[in-house]
Protein backbone atom coordinates (compact mmCIF):
# COMPACT_ATOMS: atom_id res chain seq x y z
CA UNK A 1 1.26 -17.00 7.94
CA UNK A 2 4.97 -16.57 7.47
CA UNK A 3 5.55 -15.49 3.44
CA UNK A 4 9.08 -15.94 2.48
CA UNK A 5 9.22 -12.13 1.03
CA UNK A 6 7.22 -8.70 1.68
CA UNK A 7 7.50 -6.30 -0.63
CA UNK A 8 6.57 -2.59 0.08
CA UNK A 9 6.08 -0.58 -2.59
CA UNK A 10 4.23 -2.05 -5.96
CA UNK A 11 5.47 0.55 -8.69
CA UNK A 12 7.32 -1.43 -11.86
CA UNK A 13 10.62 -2.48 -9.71
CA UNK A 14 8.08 -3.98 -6.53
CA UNK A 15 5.81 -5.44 -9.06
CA UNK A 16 8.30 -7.17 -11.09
CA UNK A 17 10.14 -8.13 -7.79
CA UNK A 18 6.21 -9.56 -6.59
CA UNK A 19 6.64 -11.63 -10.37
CA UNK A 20 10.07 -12.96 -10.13
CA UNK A 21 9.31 -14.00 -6.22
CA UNK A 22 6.63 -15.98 -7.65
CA UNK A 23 8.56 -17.66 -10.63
CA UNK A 24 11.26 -18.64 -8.47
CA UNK A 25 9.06 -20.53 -6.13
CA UNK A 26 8.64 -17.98 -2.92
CA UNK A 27 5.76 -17.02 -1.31
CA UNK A 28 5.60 -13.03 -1.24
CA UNK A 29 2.92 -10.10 -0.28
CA UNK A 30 3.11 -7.00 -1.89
CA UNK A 31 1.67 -3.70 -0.39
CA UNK A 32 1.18 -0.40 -2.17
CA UNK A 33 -0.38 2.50 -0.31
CA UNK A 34 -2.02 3.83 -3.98
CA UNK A 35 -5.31 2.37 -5.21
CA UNK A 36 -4.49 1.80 -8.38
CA UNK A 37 -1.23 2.67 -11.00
CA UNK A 38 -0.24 6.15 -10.94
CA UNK A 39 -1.70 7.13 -14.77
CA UNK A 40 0.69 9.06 -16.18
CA UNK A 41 3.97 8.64 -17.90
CA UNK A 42 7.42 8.82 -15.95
CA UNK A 43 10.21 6.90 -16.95
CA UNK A 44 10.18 5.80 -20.65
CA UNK A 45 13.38 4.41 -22.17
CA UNK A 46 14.50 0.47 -21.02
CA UNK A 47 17.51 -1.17 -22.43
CA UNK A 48 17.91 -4.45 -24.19
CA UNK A 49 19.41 -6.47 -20.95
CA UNK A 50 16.36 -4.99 -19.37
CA UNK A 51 14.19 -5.85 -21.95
CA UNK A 52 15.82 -10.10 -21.28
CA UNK A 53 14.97 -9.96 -17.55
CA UNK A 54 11.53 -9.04 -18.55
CA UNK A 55 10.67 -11.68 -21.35
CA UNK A 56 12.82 -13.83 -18.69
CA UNK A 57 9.97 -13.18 -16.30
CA UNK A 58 6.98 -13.78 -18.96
CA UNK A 59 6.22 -9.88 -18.99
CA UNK A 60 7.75 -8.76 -21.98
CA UNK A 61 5.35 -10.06 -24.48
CA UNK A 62 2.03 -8.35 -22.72
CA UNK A 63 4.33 -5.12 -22.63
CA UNK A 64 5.22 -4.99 -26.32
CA UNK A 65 1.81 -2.79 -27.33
CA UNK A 66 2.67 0.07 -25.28
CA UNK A 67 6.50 0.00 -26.26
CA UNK A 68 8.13 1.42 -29.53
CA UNK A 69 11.35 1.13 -31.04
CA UNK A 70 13.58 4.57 -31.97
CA UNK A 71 15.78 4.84 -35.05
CA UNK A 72 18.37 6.37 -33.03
CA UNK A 73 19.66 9.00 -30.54
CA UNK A 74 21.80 12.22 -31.18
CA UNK A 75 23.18 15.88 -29.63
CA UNK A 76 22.07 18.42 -32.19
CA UNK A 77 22.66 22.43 -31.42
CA UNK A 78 19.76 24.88 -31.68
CA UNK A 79 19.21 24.71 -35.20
CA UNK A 80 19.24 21.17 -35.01
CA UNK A 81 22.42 20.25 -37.20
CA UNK A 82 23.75 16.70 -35.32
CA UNK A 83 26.51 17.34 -32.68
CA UNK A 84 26.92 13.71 -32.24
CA UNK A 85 25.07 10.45 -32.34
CA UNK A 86 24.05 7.32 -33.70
CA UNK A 87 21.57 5.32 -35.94
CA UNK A 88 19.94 2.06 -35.13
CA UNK A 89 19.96 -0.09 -38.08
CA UNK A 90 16.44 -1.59 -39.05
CA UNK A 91 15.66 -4.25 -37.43
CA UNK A 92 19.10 -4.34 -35.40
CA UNK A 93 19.15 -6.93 -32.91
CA UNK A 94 21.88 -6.95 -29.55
CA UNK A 95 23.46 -10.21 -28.20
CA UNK A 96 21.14 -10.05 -25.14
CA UNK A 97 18.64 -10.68 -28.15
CA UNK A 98 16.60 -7.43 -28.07
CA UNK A 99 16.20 -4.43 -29.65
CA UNK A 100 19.24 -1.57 -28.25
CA UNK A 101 16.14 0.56 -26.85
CA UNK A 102 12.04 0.69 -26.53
CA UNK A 103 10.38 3.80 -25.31
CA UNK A 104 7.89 2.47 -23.28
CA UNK A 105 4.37 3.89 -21.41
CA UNK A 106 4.65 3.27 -17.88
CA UNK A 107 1.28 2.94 -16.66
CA UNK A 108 0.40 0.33 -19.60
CA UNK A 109 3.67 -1.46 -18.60
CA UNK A 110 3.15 -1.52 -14.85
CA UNK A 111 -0.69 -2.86 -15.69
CA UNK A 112 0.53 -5.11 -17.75
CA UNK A 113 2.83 -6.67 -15.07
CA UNK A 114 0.51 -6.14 -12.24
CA UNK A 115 -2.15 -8.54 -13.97
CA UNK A 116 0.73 -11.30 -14.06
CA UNK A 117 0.89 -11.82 -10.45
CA UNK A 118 -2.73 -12.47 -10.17
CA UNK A 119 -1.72 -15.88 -12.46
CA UNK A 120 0.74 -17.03 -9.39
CA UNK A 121 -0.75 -18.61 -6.33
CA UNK A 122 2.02 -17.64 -3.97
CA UNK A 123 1.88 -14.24 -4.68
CA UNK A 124 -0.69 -11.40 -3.13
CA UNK A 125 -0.60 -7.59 -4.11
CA UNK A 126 -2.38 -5.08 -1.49
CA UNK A 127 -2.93 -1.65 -2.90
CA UNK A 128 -4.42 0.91 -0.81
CA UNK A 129 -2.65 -0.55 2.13
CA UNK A 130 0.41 1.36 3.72
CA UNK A 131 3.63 -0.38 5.78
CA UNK A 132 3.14 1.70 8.85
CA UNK A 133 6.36 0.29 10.84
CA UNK A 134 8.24 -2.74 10.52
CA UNK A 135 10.83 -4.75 12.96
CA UNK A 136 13.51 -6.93 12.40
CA UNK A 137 13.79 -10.10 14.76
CA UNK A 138 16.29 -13.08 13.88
CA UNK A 139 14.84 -14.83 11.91
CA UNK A 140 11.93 -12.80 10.36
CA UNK A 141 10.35 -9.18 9.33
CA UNK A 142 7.00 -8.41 10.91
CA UNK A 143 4.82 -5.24 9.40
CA UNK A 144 2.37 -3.40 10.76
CA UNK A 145 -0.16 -2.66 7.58
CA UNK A 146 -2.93 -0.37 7.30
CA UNK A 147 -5.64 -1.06 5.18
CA UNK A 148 -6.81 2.60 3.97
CA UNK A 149 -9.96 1.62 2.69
CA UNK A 150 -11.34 -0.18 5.34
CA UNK A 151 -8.81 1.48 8.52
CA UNK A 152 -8.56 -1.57 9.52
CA UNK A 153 -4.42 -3.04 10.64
CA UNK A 154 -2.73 -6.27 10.76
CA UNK A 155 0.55 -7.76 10.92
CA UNK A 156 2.39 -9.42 8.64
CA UNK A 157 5.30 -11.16 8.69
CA UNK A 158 7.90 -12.26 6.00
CA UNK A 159 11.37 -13.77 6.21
CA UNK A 160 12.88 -11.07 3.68
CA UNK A 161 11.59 -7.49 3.35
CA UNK A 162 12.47 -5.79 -0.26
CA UNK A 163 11.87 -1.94 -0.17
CA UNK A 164 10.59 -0.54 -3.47
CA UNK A 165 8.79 2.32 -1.45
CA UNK A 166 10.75 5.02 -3.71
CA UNK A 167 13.70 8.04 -3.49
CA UNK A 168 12.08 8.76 0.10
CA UNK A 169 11.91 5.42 1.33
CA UNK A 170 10.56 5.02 5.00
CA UNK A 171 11.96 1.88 5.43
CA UNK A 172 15.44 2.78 3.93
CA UNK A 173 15.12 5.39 7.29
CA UNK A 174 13.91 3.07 9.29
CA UNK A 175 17.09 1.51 8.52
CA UNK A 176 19.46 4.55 9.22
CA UNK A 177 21.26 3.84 5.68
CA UNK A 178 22.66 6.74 4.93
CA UNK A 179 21.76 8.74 1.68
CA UNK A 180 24.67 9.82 -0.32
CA UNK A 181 23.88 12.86 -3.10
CA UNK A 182 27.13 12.74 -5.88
CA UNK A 183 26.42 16.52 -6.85
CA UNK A 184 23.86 16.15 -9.89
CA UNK A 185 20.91 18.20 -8.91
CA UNK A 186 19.44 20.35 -11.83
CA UNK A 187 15.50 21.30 -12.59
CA UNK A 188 14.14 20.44 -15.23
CA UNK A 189 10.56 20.83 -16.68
CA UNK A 190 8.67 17.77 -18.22
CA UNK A 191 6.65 17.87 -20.88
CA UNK A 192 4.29 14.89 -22.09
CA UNK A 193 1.63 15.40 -24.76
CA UNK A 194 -0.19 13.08 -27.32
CA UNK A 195 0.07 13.91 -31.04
CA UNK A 196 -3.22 14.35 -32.25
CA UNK A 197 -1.77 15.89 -35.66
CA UNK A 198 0.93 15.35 -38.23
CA UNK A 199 3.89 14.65 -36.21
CA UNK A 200 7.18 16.25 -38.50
CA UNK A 201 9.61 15.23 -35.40
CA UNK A 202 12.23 12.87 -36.09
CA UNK A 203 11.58 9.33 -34.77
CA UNK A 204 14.68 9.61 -32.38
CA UNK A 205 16.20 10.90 -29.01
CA UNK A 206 17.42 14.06 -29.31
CA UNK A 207 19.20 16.31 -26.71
CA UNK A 208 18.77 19.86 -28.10
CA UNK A 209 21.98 21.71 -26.46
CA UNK A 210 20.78 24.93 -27.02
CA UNK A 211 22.36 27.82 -24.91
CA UNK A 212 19.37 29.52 -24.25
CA UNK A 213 17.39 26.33 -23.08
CA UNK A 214 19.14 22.82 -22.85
CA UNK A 215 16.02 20.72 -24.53
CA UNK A 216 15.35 17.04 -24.18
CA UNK A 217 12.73 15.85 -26.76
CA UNK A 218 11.80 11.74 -27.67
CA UNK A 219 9.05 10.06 -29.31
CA UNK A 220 6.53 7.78 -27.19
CA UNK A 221 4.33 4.95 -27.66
CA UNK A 222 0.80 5.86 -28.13
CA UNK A 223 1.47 8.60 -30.11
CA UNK A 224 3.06 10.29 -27.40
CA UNK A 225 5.86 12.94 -27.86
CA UNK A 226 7.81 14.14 -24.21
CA UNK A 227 10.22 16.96 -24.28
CA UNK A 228 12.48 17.95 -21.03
CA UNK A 229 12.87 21.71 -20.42
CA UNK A 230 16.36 22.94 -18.47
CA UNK A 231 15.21 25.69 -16.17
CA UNK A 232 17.23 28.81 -15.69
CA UNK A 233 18.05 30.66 -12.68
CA UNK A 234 15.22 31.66 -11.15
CA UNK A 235 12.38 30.42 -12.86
CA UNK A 236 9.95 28.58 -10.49
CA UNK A 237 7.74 25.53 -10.89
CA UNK A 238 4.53 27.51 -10.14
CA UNK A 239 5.70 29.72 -13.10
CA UNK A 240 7.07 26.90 -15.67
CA UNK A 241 4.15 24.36 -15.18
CA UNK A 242 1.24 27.04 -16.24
CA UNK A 243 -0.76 26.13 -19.53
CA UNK A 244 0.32 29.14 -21.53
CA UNK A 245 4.18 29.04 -20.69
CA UNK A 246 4.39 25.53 -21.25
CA UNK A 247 2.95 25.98 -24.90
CA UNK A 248 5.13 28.54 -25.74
CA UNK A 249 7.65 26.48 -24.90
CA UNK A 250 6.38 23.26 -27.03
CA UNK A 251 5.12 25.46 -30.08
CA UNK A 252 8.81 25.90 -31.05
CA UNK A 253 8.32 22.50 -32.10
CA UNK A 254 4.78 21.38 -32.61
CA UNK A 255 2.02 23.63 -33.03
CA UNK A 256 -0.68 23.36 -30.16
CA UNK A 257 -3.07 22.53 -33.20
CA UNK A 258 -1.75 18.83 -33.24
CA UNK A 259 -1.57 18.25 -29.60
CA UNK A 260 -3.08 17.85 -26.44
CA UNK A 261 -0.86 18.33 -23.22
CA UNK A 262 -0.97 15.57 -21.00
CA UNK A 263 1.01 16.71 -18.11
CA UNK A 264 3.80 19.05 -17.61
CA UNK A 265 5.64 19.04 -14.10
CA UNK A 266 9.12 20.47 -12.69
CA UNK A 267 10.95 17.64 -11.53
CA UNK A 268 14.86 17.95 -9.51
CA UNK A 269 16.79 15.61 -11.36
CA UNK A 270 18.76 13.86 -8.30
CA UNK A 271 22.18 11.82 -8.19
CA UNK A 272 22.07 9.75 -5.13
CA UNK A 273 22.64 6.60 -3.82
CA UNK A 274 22.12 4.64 -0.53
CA UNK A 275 25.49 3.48 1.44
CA UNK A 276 24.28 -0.32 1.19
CA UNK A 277 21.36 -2.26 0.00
CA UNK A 278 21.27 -4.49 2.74
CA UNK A 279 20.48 -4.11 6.28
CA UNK A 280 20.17 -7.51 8.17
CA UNK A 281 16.93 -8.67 6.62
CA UNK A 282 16.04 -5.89 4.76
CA UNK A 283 16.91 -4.98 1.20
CA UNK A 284 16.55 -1.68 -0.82
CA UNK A 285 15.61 -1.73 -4.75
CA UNK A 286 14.88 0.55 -7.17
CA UNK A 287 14.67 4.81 -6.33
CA UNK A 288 14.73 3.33 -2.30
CA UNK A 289 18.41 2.41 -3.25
CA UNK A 290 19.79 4.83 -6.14
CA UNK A 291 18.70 7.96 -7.82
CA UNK A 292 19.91 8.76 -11.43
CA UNK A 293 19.08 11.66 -13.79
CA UNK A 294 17.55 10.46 -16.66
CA UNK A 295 19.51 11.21 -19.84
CA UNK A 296 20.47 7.55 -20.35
CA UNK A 297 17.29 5.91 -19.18
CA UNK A 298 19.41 4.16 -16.49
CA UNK A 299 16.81 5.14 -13.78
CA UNK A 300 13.67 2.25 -13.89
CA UNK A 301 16.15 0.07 -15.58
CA UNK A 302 18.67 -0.37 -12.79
CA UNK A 303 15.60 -1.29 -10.30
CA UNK A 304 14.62 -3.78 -12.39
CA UNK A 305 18.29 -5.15 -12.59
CA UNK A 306 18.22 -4.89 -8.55
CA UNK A 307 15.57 -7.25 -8.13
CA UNK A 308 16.77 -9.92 -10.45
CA UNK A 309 20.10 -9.72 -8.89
CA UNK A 310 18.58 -10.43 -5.88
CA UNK A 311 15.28 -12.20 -6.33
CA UNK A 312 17.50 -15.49 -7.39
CA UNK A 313 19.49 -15.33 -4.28
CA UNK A 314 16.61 -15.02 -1.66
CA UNK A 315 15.56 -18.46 -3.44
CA UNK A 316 18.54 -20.41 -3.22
CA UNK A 317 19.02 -19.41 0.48
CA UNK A 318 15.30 -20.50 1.17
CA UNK A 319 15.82 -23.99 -0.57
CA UNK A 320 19.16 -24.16 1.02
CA UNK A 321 21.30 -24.01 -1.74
CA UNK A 322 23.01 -21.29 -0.32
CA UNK A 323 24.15 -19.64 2.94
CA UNK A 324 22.80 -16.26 3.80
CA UNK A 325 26.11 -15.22 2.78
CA UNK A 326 25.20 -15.03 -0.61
CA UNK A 327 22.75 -12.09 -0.03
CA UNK A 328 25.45 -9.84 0.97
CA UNK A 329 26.66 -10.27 -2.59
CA UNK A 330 23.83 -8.44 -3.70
CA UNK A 331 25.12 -4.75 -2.23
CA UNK A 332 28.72 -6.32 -3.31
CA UNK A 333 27.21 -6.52 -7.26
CA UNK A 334 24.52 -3.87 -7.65
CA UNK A 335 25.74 -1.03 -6.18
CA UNK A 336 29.23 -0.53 -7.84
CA UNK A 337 27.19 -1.00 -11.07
CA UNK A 338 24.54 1.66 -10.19
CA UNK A 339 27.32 4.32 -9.18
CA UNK A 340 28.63 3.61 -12.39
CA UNK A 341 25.24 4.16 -14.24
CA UNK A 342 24.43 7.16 -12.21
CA UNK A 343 27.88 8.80 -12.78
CA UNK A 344 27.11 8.03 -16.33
CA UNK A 345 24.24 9.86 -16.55
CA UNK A 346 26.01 12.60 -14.56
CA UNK A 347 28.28 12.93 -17.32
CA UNK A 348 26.23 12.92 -20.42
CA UNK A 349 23.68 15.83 -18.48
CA UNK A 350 27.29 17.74 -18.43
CA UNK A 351 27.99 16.67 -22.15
CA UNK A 352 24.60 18.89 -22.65
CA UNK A 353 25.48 21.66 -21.07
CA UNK A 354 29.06 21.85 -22.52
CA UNK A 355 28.15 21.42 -25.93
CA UNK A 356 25.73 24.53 -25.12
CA UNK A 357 28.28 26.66 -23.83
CA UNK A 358 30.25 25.47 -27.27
CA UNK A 359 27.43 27.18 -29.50
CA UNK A 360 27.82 29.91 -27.16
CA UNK A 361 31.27 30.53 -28.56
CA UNK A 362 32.98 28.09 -25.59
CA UNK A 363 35.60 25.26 -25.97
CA UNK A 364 34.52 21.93 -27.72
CA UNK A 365 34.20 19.52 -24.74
CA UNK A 366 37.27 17.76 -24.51
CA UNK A 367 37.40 14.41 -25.87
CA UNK A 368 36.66 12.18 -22.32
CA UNK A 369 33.61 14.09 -21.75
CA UNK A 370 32.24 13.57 -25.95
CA UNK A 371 32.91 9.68 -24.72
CA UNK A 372 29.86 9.93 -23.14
CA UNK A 373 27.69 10.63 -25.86
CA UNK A 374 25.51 8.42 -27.54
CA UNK A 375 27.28 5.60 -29.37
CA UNK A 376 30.40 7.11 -27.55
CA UNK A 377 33.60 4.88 -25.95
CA UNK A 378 32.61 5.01 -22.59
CA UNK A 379 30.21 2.36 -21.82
CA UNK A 380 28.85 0.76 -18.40
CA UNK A 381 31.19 -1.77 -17.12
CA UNK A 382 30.43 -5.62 -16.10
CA UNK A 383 30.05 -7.15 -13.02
CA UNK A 384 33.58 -7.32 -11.10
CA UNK A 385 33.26 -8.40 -8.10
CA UNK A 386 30.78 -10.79 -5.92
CA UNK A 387 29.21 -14.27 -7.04
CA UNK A 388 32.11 -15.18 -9.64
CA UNK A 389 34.39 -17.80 -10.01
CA UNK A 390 37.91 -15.30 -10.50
CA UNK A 391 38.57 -12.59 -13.56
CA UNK A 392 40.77 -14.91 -16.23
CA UNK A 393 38.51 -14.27 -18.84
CA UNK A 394 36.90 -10.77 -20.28
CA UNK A 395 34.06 -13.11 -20.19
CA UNK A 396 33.13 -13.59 -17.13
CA UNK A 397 30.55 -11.02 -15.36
CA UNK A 398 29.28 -10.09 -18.70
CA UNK A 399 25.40 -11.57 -19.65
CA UNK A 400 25.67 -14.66 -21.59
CA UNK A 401 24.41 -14.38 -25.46
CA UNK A 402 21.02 -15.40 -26.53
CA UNK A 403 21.56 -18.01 -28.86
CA UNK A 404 19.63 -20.65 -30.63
CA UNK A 405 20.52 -23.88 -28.35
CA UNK A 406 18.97 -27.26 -27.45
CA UNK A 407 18.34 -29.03 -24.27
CA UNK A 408 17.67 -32.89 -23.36
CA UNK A 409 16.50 -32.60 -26.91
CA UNK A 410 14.12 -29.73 -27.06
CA UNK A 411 14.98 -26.75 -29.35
CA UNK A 412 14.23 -22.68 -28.62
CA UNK A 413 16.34 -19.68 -27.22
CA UNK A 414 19.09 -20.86 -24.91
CA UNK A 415 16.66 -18.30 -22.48
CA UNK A 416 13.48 -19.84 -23.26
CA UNK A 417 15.39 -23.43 -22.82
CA UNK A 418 17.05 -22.27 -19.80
CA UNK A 419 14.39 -20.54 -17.49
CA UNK A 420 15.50 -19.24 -14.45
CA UNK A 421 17.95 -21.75 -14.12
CA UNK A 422 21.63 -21.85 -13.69
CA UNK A 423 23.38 -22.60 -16.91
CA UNK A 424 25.98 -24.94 -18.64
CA UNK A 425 26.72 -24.09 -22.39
CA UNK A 426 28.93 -25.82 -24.33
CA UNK A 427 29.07 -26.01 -28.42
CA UNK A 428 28.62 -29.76 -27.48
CA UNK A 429 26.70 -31.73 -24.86
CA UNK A 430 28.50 -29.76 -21.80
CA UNK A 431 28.17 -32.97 -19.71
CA UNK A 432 30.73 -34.47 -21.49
CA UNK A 433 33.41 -32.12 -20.71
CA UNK A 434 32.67 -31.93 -16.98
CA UNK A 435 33.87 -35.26 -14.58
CA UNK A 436 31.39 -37.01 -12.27
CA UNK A 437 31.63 -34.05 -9.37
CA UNK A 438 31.49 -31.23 -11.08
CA UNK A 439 28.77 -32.88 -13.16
CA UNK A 440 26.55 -33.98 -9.96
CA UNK A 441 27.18 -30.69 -8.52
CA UNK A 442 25.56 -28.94 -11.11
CA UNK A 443 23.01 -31.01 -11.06
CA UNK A 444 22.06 -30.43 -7.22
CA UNK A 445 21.94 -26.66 -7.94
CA UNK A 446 19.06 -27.40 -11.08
CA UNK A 447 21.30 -26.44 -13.97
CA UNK A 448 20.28 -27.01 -17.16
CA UNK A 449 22.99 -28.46 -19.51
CA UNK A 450 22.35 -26.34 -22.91
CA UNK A 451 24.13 -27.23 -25.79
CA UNK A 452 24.81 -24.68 -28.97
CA UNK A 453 25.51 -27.12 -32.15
CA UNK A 454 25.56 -23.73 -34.44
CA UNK A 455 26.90 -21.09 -32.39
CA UNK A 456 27.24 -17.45 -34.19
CA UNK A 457 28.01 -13.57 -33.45
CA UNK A 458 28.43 -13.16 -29.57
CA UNK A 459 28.00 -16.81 -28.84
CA UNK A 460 30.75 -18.40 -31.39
CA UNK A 461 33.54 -15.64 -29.86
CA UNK A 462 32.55 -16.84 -26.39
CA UNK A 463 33.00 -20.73 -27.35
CA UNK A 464 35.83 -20.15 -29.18
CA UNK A 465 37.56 -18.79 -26.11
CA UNK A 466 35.71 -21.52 -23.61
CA UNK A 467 34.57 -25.30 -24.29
CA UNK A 468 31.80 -24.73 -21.42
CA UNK A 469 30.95 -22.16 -19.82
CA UNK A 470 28.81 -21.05 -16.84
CA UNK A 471 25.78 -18.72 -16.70
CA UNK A 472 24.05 -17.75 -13.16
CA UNK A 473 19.72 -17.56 -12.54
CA UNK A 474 20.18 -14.21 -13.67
CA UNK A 475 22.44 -14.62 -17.11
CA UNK A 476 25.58 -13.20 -15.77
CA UNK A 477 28.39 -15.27 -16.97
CA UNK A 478 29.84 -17.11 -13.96
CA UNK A 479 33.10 -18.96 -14.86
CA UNK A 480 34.28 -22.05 -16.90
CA UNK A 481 32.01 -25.08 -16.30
CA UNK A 482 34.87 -26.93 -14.24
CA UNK A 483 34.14 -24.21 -11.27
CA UNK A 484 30.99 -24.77 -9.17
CA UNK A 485 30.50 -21.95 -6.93
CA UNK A 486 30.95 -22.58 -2.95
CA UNK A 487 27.26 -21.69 -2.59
């Protein structure tokens, strides 16, 4: 059998990859060499346009008990007195239509998306079966799998390979795509624990920059609490992860009374970042493609934006809607965007340590750096180059609003109405504004014509500026509806 995708790797970014495969109507095998999810926490924060792609993919709603909302985030200085920060209004809402930030548990969240591709009948996850090799031919992938329960091996073959097999990534070898580092490599010790006390903490992220110890600390779901130690010169793993140092470490905060350690583990917090994220018919995602240290949560989140920039794109090349020219825009879109998010995580790790050195008696970081704060000016940019139709508006490249809308009559989110769909939006029926081309165009590539008849916030600035506008599978904002991309 020839599947359209193989996926190696099954953590959150393969899984959801294995989900939006499925939704967009390819066949795909997934293949994870672990029996089952790995059980304890790792990443934990995910960001409202991350949030979108998964309700987008109908795993946001199965996710929601093992997710919780903070009040805020802030720099504070050893005594705690804020540094810098910001609050999160009650109940505050973004234009993607989500919450700004959820802490999340990953194993309940990779379970919980897991158990959705059991519901689609083109889709097949393997765990405790390992990619041993793979080969590229011209018009197809083949794998050589071993099953490591049985020790039996087959081969499999796919049209598209996506690697989600992690920071070490065999296949991303395999490849010979070289693995740039951008300088960010710091230790750090990680702390997870579950309250089983009164929990005095305050409900938001804080980055402690205390010159004696840079501290991370954040509430969890599950009455989970995690707190990231900086380690000094010469201190070693071995050393840092034993019982007793570790709780002399957390009792500063929380006595060991009203706890019970989970885990606690010395992790190198990389920058790094793979020269493309396509080679012939192969495509990196996730840690195979990009590193990032983890003081902005931008880690999980930009594998799952990877694989719904690309999973969209594999689909209209297989229906022939598009030539497989439009998978090079995937390395063209993602990885300027992930440099970004990497260097600004690069930045706000050196925010911590400056702001340290200030308690020390040093210099107040100088204003470019405090941008990159929490709640501070510099933000991650928009999509600037690839699958759009020019730059004339600010618009365009940015995620279209959620909005209340209708289509052919039915009434819901303009996502909900939309699907995984291309997009026109108009305050009016957008049909009416287009001519007969542009109109039957559209209509060859499955777009749904979504009308706003109250538009408000994000949605009324962007129809002020535009009559119709243009919004791709993946909600980026394409162009005006007059411009139908040379797919």
């Amino acid at each position: 059998m020839l599947h359209d995708v193989a996926i190696v790797g099954a953590g959150p970014t393969g899984a959801v990859a294995a989900n939006l495969c499925g939704l967009h109507g390819l066949s795909a095998v997934a293949f994870d060499s672990a029996p089952d999810v790995y059980d304890l926490p790792r990443a934990v924060g995910m960001w409202d346009d991350v949030q979108r792609i998964l309700a987008n993919s109908g795993l946001l709603e199965t996710t929601l008990p093992v997710m919780y909302e903070p009040v805020g985030a802030e720099f504070v200085d050893a005594a705690g007195k804020r540094l810098i920060g910001l609050d999160y209004p009650g109940g505050l809402i973004t234009p993607n239509g989500y919450p700004v930030m959820r802490m999340f548990h990953q194993p309940g969240m990779e379970r919980s998306v897991r158990a959705h591709i059991a519901d689609l009948p083109d889709v097949n996850l393997h765990l405790s079966h390992e990619v041993i090799e793979f080969e590229q031919h011209h018009d197809y992938v083949s794998l050589r799998v071993h099953d490591l329960a049985s020790g039996s091996s087959q081969t499999v073959q796919a049209k598209w390979l996506i690697a989600c097999d992690g920071a070490a990534s065999p296949v991303r070898k395999a490849c010979g795509i070289d693995w740039q580092s951008l300088g960010y490599d710091r230790e750090w010790l990680v702390v997870d624990v579950t309250v089983t006390g009164e929990d005095r903490l305050p409900p938001c992220v804080r980055q402690v920059c205390d010159p004696e110890r840079p501290t991370t600390m954040m509430p969890l779901p599950l009455n989970m609490r995690r707190w990231e130690f900086q380690l000094r010169d010469g201190e070693t793993a071995e050393e840092m992860e034993r019982p007793e140092r570790v709780w002399k470490l957390v009792e500063k905060w929380m006595p060991r009374q009203d706890a019970e350690l989970v885990r606690a583990a010395v992790y190198c917090f990389h920058s790094t970042i793979a020269e493309t994220f396509r080679s012939d018919r192969v495509f990196l995602a996730g840690d195979a493609a990009h590193q990032t240290p983890p003081f902005m949560g931008q880690g999980l989140c930009s594998g799952l934006r990877d694989v719904d920039n690309l999973a969209w794109k594999i689909a209209h090349v297989e229906r022939g809607l598009a030539g497989d020219g439009l998978l090079d825009t995937y390395t063209a879109e993602r990885r300027p965007l992930t440099l970004k998010a990497i260097e600004h995580s690069m930045k706000t790790g050196q925010l911590i340590d400056a702001f340290a050195e200030m308690t020390r008696g040093g210099p107040e970081p100088p204003p470019e750096l405090q941008a990159y704060a929490y709640g501070g000016d510099a933000q991650l940019p928009d999509l600037s180059s690839g699958l759009l139709a020019g730059r004339d508006s600010n618009w365009i490249g940015r995620l279209v609003p959620q909005s209340a809308a209708v289509v052919e009559g039915r009434h819901g989110t303009l996502d909900e109405l939309v699907g995984l769909h291309w997009a026109v939006v108009s305050g009016k029926d957008p049909r009416e504004a287009l001519d007969d081309d542009a109109r039957s165009r559209w209509e060859k590539l499955d777009a749904m014509f979504v009308t706003i008849p109250e538009p408000s916030g994000a949605m009324l600035a962007l129809l002020l500026e535009h009559e119709v506008v243009v919004a791709r599978p993946d909600r980026v904002i394409f162009g005006e509806g007059k411009d139908v991309p040379a797919l």
